[in-house]
Protein backbone atom coordinates (compact mmCIF):
# COMPACT_ATOMS: atom_id res chain seq x y z
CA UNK A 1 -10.61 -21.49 -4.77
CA UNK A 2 -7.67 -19.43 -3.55
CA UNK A 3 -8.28 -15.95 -2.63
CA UNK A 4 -6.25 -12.96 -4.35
CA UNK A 5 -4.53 -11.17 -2.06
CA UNK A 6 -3.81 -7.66 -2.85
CA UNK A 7 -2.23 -5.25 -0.83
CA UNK A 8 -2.77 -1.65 -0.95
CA UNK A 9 0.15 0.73 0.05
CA UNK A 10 0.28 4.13 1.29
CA UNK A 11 1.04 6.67 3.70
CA UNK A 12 -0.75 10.19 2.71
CA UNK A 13 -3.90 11.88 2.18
CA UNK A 14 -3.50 11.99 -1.33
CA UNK A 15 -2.24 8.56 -1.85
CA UNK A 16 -5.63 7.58 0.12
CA UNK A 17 -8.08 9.26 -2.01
CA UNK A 18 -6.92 7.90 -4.96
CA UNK A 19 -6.98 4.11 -3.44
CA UNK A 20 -9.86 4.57 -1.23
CA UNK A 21 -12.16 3.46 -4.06
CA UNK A 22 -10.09 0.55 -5.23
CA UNK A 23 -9.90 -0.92 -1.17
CA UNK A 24 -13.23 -0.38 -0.96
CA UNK A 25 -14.72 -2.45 -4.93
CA UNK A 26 -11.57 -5.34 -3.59
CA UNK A 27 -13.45 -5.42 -0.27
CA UNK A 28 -16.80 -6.06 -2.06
CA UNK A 29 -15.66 -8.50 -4.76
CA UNK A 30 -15.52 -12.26 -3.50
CA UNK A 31 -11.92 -13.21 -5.28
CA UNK A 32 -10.11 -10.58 -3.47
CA UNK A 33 -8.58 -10.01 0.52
CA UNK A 34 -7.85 -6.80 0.37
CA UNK A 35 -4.60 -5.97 2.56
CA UNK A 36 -4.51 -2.26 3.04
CA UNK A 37 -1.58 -1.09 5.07
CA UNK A 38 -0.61 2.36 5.95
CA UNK A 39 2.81 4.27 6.55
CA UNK A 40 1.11 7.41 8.06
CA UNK A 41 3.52 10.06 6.33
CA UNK A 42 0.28 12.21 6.94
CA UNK A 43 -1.12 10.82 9.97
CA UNK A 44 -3.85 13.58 10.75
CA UNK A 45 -4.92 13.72 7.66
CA UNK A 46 -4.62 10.14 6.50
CA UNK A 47 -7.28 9.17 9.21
CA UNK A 48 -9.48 11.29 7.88
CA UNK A 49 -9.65 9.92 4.80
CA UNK A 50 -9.92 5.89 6.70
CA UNK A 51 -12.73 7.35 8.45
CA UNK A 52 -14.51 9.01 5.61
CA UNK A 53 -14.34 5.78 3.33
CA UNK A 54 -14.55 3.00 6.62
CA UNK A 55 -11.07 1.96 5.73
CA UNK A 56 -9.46 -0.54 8.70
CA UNK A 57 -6.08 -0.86 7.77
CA UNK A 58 -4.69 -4.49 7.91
CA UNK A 59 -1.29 -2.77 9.33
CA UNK A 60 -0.76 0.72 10.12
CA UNK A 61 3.21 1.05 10.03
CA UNK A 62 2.95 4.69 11.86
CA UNK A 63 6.54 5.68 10.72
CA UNK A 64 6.42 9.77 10.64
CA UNK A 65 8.61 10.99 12.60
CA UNK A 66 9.43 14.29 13.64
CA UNK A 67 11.92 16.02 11.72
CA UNK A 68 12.45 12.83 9.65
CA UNK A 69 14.40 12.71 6.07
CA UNK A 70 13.02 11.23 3.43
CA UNK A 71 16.06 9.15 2.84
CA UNK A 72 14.74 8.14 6.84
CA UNK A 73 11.35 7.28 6.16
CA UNK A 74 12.14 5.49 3.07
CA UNK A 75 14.99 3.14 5.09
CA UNK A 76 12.03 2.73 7.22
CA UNK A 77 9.58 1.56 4.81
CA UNK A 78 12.47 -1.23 3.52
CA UNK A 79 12.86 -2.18 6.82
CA UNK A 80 8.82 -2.44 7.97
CA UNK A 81 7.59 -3.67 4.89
CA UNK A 82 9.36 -6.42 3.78
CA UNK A 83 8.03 -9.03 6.64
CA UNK A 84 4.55 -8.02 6.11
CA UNK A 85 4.89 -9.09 2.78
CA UNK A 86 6.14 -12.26 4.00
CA UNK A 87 3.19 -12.64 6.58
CA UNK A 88 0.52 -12.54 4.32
CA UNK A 89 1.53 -14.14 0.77
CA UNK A 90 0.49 -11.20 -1.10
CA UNK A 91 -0.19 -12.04 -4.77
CA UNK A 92 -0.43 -8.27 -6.03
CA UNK A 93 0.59 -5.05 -5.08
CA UNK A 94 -1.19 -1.57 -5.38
CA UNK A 95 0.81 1.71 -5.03
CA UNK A 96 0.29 5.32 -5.59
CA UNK A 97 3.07 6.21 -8.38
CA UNK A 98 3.98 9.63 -7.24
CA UNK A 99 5.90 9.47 -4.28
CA UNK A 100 9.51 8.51 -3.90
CA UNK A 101 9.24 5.86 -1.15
CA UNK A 102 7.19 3.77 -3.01
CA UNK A 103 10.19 2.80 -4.99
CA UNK A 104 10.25 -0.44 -2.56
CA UNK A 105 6.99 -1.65 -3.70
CA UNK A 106 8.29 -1.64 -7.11
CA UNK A 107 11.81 -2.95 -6.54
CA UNK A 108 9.63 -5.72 -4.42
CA UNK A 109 6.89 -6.31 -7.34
CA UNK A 110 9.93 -6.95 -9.95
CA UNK A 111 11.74 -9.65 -7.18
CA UNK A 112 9.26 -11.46 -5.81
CA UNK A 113 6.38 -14.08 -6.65
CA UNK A 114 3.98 -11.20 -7.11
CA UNK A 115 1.32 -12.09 -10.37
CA UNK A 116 2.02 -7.90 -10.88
CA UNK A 117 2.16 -4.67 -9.12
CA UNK A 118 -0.92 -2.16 -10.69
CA UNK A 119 0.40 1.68 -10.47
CA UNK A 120 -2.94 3.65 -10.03
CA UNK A 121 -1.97 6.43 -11.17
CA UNK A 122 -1.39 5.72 -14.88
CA UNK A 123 -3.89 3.20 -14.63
CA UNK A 124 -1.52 0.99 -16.04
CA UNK A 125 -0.92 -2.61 -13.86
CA UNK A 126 2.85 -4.47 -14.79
CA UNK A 127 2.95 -8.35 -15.23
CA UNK A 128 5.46 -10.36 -14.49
């Protein structure tokens, strides 16, 4: 039987704590790969959080960059995400819901062979 591969998404502390405990019951659970990857919008403080909950990022996309837009980091995270998508045949996608870049992740879920794309933060997860 198939795994289910579901990729995690995010780039800040916050974002993080919230998932942390999702990564870590996919990462347990024999149906699931879990596919974190990480922007690093917080990068300091995001690796704190890895370290805390022993989360090894599948990719870690690094994109901060000093002085950067958001209209910069979000090109970025169009441009960086899209193959690693691609690479691994993700069948679901996790994303925090309150932060503006993550608008790709849902433009991505509604496009794309994805079984659905779960928004943690109204514990709410879209079919399609």
């Amino acid at each position: 039987m198939d795994l289910i591969r579901v990729m995690t998404v995010f780039g800040t502390r916050p974002e993080a704590i919230k998932l942390a405990p999702i990564i870590q019951q996919l990462d347990k659970h024999p149906r699931f790969k879990s596919i974190p990857v990480v922007t690093a919008q917080h990068r300091e403080m995001l690796d704190q959080v890895l370290n805390l909950f022993k989360i090894k990022p599948t990719r870690d996309l690094d994109l901060m960059r000093e002085n950067q837009s958001l209209a910069s980091l979000t090109a970025s995270i169009f441009t960086h995400l899209d193959p690693i998508l691609e690479d691994f045949d993700t069948w679901m996608a996790v994303r925090e819901i309150d932060r503006l870049p993550d608008i790709h992740l849902k433009v991505v879920c509604q496009s794309s062979k994805f079984i659905g794309c779960c928004n943690i933060n109204v514990s709410v997860c879209i079919f399609h």
